[in-house]
C-alpha atoms as a PDB file:
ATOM      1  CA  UNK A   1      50.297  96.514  -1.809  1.00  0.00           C
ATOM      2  CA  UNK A   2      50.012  94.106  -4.597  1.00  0.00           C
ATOM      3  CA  UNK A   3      52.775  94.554  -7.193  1.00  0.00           C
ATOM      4  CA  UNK A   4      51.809  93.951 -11.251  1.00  0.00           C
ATOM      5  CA  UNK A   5      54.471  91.838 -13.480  1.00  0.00           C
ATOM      6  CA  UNK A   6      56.604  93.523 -15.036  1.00  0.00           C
ATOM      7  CA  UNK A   7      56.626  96.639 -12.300  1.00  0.00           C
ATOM      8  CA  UNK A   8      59.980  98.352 -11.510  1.00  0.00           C
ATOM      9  CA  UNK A   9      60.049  97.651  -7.856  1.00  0.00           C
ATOM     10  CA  UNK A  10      63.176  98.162  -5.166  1.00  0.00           C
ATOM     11  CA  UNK A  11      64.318  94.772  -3.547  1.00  0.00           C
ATOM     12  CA  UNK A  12      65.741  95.374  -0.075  1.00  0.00           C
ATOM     13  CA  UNK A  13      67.689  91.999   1.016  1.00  0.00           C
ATOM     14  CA  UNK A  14      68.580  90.120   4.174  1.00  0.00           C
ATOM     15  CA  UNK A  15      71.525  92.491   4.705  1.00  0.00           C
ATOM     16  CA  UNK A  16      69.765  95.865   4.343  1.00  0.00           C
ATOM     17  CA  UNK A  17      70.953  96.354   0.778  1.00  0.00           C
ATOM     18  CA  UNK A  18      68.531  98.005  -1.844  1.00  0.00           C
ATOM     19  CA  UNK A  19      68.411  97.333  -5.245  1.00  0.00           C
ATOM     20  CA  UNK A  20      66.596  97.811  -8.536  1.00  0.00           C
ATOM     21  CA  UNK A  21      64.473  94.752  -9.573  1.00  0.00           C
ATOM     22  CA  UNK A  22      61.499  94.031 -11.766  1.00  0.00           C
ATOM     23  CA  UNK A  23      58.672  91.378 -11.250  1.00  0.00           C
ATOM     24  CA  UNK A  24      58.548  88.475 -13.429  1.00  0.00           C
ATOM     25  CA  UNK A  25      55.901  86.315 -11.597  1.00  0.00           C
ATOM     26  CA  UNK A  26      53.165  86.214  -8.673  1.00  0.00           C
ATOM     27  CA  UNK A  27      52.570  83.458  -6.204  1.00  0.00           C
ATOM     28  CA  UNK A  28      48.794  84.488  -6.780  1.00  0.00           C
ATOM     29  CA  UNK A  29      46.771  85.577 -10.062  1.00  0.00           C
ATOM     30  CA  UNK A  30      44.460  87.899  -8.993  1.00  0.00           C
ATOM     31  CA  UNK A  31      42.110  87.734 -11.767  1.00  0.00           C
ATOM     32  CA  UNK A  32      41.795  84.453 -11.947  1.00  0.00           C
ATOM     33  CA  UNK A  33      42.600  83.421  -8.373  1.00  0.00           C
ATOM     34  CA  UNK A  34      45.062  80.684  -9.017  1.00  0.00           C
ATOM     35  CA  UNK A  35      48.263  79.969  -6.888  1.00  0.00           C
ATOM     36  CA  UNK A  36      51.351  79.317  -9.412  1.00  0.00           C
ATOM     37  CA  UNK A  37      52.442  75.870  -7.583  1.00  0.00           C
ATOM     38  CA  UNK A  38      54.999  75.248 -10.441  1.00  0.00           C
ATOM     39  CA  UNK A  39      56.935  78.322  -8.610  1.00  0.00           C
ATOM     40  CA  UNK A  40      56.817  76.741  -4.961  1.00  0.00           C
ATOM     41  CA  UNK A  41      60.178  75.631  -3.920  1.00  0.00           C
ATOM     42  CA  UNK A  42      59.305  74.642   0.244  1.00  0.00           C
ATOM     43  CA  UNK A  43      59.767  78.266   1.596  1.00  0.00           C
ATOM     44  CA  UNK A  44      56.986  80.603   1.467  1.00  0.00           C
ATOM     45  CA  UNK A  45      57.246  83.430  -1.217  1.00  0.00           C
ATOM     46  CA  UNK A  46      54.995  85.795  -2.947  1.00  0.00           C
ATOM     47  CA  UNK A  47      57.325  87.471  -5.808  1.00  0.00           C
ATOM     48  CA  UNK A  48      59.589  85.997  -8.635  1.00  0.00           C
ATOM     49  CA  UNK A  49      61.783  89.182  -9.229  1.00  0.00           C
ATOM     50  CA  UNK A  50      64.830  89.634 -11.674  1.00  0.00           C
ATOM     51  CA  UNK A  51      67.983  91.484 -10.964  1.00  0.00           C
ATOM     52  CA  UNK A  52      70.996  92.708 -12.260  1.00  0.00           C
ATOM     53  CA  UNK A  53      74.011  92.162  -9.998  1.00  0.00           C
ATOM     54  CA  UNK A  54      77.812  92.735 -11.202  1.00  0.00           C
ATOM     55  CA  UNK A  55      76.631  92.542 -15.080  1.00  0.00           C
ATOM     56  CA  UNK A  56      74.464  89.356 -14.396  1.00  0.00           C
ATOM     57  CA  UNK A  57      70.710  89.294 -14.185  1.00  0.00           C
ATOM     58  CA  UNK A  58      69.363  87.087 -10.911  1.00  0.00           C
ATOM     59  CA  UNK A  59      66.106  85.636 -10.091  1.00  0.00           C
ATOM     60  CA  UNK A  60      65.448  85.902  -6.770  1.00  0.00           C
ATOM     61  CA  UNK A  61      62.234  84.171  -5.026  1.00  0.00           C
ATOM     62  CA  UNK A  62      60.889  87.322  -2.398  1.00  0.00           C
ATOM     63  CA  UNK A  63      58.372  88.186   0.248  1.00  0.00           C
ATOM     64  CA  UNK A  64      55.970  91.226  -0.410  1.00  0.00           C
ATOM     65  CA  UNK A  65      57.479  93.296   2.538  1.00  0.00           C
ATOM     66  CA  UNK A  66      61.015  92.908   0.870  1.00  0.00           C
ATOM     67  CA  UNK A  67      59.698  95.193  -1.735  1.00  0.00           C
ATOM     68  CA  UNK A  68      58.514  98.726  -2.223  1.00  0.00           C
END
């Protein structure tokens, strides 16, 4: 399933834990069909995502199948 930016998703990390997130970027642009290098930091990743943990908002780099 292909997630749109700014979509309320649920993050579910390494540990099992859910939580509420929202998508700031893709790995691909679908209309256009261009692969955001700028975002690549040596591990594969398809999601930028931003969440709020203890009062302070995270960006976390994600795989598709760690959100729903």
């Amino acid at each position: 399933m292909a997630f749109h930016i700014g979509q309320e998703v649920v993050y579910t990390s390494v540990g099992g834990k859910k939580e509420n997130a929202t998508v700031l970027k893709r790995k691909i642009d679908f209309k256009s069909g261009q692969i955001n290098t700028q975002n690549i930091k040596g591990i594969g990743f398809d999601y930028l995502i931003s969440l709020v943990r203890n009062g302070k908002t995270t960006e976390v780099f994600c795989l598709e199948k760690e959100l729903s």
